[in-house]
N, C-alpha and C. Protein backbone atom coordinates (compact mmCIF):
# COMPACT_ATOMS: atom_id res chain seq x y z
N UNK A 1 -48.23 -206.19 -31.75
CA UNK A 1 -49.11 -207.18 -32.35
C UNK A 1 -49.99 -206.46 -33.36
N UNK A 2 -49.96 -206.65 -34.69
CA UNK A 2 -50.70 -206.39 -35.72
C UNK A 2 -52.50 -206.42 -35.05
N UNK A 3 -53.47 -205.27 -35.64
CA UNK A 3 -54.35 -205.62 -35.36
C UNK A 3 -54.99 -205.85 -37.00
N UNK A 4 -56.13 -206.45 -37.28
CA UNK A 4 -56.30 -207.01 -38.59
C UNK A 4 -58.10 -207.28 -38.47
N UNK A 5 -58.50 -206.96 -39.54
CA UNK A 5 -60.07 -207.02 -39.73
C UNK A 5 -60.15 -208.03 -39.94
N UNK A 6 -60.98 -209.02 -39.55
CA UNK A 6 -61.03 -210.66 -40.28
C UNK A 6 -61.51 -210.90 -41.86
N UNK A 7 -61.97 -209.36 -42.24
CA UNK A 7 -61.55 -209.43 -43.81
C UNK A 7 -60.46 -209.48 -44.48
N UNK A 8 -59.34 -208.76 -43.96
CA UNK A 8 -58.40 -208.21 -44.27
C UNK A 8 -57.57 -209.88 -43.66
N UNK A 9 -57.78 -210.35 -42.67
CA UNK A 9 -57.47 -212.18 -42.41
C UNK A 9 -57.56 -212.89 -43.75
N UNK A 10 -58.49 -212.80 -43.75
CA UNK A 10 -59.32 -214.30 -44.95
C UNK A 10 -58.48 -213.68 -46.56
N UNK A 11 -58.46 -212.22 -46.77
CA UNK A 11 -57.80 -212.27 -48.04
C UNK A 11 -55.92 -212.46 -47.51
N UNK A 12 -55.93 -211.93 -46.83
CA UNK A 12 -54.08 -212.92 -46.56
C UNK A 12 -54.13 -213.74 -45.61
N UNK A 13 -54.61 -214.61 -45.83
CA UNK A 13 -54.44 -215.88 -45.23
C UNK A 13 -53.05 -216.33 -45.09
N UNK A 14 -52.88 -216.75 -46.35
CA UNK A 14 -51.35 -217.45 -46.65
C UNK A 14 -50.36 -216.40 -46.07
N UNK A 15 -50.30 -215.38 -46.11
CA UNK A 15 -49.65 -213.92 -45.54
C UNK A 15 -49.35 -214.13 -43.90
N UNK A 16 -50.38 -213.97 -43.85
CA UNK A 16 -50.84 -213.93 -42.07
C UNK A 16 -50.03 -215.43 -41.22
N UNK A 17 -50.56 -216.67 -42.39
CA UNK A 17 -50.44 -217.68 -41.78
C UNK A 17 -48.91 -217.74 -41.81
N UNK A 18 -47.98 -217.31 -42.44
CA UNK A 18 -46.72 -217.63 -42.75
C UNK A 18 -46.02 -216.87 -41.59
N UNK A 19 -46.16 -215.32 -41.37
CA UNK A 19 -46.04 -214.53 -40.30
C UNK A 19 -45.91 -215.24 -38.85
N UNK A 20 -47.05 -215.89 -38.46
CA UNK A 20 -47.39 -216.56 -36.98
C UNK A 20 -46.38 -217.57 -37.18
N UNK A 21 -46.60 -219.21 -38.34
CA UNK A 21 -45.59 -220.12 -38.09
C UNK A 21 -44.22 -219.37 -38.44
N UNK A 22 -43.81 -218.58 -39.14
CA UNK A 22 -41.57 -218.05 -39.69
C UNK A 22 -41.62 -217.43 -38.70
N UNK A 23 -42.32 -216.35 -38.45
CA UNK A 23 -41.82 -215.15 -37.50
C UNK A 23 -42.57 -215.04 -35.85
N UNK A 24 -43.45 -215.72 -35.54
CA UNK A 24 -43.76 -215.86 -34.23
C UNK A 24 -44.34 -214.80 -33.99
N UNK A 25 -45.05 -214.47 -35.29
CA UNK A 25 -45.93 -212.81 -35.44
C UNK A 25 -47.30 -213.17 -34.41
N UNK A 26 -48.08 -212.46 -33.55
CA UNK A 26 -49.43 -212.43 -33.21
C UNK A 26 -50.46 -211.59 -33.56
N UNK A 27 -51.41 -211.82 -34.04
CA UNK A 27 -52.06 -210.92 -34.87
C UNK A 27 -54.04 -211.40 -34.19
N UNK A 28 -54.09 -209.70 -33.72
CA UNK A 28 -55.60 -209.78 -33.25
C UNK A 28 -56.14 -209.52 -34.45
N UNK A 29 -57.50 -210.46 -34.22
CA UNK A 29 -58.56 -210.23 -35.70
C UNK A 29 -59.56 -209.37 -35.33
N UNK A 30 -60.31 -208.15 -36.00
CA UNK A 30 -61.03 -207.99 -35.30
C UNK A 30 -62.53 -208.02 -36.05
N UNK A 31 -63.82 -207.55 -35.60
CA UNK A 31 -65.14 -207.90 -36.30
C UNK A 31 -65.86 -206.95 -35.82
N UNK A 32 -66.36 -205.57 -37.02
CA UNK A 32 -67.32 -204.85 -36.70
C UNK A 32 -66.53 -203.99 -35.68
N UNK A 33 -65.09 -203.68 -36.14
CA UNK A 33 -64.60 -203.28 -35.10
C UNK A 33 -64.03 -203.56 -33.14
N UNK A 34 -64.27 -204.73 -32.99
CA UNK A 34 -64.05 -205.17 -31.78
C UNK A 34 -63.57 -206.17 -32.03
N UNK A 35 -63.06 -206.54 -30.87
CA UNK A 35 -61.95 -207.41 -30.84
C UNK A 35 -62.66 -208.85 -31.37
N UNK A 36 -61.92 -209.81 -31.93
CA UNK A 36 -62.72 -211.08 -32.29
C UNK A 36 -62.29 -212.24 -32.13
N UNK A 37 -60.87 -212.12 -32.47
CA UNK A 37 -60.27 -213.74 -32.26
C UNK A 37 -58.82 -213.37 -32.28
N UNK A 38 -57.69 -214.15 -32.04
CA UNK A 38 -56.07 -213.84 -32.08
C UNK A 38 -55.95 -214.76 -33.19
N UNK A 39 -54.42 -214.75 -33.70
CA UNK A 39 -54.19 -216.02 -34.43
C UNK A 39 -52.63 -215.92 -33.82
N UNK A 40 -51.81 -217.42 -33.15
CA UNK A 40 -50.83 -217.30 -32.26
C UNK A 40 -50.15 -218.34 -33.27
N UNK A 41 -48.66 -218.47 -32.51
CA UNK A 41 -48.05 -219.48 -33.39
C UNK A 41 -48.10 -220.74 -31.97
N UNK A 42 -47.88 -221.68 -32.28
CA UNK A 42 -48.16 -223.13 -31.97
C UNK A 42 -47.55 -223.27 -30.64
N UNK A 43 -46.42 -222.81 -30.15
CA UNK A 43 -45.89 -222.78 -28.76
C UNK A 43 -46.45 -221.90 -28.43
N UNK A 44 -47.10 -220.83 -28.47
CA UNK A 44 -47.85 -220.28 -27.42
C UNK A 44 -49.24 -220.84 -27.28
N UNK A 45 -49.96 -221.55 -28.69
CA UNK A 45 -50.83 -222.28 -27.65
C UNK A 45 -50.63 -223.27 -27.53
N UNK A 46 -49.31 -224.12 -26.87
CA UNK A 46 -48.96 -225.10 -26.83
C UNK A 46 -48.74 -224.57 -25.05
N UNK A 47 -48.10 -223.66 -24.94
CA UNK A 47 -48.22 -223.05 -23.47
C UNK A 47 -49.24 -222.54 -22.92
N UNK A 48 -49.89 -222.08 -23.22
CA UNK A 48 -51.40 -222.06 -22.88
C UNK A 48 -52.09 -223.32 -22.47
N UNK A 49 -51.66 -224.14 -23.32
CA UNK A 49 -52.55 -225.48 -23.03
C UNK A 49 -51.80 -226.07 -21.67
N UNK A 50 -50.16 -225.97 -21.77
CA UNK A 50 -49.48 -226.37 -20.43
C UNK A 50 -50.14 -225.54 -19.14
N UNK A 51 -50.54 -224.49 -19.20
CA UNK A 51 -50.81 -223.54 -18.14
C UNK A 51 -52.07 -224.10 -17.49
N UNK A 52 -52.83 -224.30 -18.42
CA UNK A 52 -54.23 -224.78 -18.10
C UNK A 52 -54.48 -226.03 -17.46
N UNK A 53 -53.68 -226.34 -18.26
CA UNK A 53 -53.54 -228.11 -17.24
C UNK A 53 -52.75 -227.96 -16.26
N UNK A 54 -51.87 -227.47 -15.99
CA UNK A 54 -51.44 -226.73 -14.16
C UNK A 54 -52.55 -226.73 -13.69
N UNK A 55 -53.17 -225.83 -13.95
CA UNK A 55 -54.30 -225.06 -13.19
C UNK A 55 -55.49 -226.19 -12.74
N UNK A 56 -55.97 -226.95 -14.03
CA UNK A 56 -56.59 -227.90 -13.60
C UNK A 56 -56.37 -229.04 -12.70
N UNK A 57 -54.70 -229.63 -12.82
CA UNK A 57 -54.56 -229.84 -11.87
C UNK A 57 -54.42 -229.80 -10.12
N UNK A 58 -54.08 -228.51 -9.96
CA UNK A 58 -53.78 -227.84 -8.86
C UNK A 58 -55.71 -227.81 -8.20
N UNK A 59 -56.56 -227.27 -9.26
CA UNK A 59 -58.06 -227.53 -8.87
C UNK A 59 -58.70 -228.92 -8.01
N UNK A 60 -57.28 -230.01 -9.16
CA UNK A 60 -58.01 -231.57 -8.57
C UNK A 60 -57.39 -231.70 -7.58
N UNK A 61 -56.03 -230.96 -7.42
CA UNK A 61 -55.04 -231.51 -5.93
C UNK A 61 -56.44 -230.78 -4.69
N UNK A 62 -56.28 -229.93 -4.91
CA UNK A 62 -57.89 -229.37 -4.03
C UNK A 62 -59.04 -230.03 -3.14
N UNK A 63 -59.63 -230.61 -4.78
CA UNK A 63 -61.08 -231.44 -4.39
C UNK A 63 -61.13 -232.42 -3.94
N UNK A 64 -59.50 -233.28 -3.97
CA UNK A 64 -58.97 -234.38 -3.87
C UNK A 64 -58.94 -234.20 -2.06
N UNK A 65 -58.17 -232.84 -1.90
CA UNK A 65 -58.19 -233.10 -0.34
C UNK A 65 -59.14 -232.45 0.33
N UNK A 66 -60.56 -231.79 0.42
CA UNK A 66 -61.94 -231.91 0.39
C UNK A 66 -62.16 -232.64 0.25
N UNK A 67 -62.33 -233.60 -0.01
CA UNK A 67 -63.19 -235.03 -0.03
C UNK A 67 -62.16 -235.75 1.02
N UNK A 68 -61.28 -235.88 0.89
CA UNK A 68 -60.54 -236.77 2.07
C UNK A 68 -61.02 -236.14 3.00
N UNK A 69 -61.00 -234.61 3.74
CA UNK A 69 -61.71 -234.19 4.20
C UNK A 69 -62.99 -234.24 4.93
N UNK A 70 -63.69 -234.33 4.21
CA UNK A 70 -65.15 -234.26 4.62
C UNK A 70 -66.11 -234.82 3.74
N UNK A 71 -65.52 -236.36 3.01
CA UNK A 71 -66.01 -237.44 2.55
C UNK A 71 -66.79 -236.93 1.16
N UNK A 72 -67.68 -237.98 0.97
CA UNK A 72 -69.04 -237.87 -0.12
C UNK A 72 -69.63 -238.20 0.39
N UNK A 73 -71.44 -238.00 -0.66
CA UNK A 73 -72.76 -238.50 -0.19
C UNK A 73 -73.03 -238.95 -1.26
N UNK A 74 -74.53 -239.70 -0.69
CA UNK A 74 -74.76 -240.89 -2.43
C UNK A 74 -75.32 -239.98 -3.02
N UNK A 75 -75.55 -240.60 -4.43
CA UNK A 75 -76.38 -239.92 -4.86
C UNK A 75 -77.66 -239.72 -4.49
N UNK A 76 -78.56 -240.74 -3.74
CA UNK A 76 -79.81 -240.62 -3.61
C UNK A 76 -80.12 -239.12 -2.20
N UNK A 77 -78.50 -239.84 -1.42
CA UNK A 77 -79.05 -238.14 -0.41
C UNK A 77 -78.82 -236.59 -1.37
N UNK A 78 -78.22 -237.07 -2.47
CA UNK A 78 -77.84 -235.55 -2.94
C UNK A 78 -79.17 -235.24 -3.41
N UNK A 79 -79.78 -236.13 -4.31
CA UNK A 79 -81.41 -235.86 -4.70
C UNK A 79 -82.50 -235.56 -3.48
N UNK A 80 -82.29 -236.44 -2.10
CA UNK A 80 -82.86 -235.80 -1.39
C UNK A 80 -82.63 -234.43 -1.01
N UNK A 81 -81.63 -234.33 -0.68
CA UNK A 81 -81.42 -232.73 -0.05
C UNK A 81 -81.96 -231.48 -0.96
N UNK A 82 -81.57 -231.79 -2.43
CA UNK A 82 -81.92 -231.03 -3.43
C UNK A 82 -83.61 -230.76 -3.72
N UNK A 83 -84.32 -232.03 -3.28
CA UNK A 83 -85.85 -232.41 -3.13
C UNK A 83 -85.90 -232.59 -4.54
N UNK A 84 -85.10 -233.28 -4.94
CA UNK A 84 -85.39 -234.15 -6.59
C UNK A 84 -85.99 -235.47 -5.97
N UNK A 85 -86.94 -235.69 -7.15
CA UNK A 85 -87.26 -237.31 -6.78
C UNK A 85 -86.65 -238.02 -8.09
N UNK A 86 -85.68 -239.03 -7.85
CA UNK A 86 -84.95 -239.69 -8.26
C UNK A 86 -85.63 -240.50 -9.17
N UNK A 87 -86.62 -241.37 -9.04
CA UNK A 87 -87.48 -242.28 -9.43
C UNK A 87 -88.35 -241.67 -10.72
């Protein structure tokens, strides 16, 4: 994976950008010397985004059965317990 100054980004843009969508190039940007941002081509963050929503789901399959579990409370006991006054 190319590493690339985000100066050296912004003047090949069109360069860079052509690389990621033809060739499925990945290229870290970096700033002040450290790492700063990636630039990916579209199925990988198209898989990324699939991954994440796994994940989020698998979180709700979770909370989903915790609460079947061991129910909810209203809101007003959650403010009590917390010693918020609601009002």
């Amino acid at each position: 994976m190319p590493i690339i100054s985000a100066k050296e980004a912004r003047q090949n843009f069109t360069h860079v950008g052509e690389e990621v969508a033809f060739h499925q190039e990945r290229y870290l940007v970096t700033k002040n010397g450290r790492d700063f941002f990636a630039i990916v081509p579209l199925n990988d963050l198209q898989m990324l985004e699939e991954l994440e929503n796994q994940e989020d789901i698998a979180i709700a399959k979770k909370e989903k059965e915790y609460i079947k579990k061991h129910g909810t409370i209203s809101w007003k006991e959650m403010e009590k317990r917390l010693g918020i006054d609601g009002d």
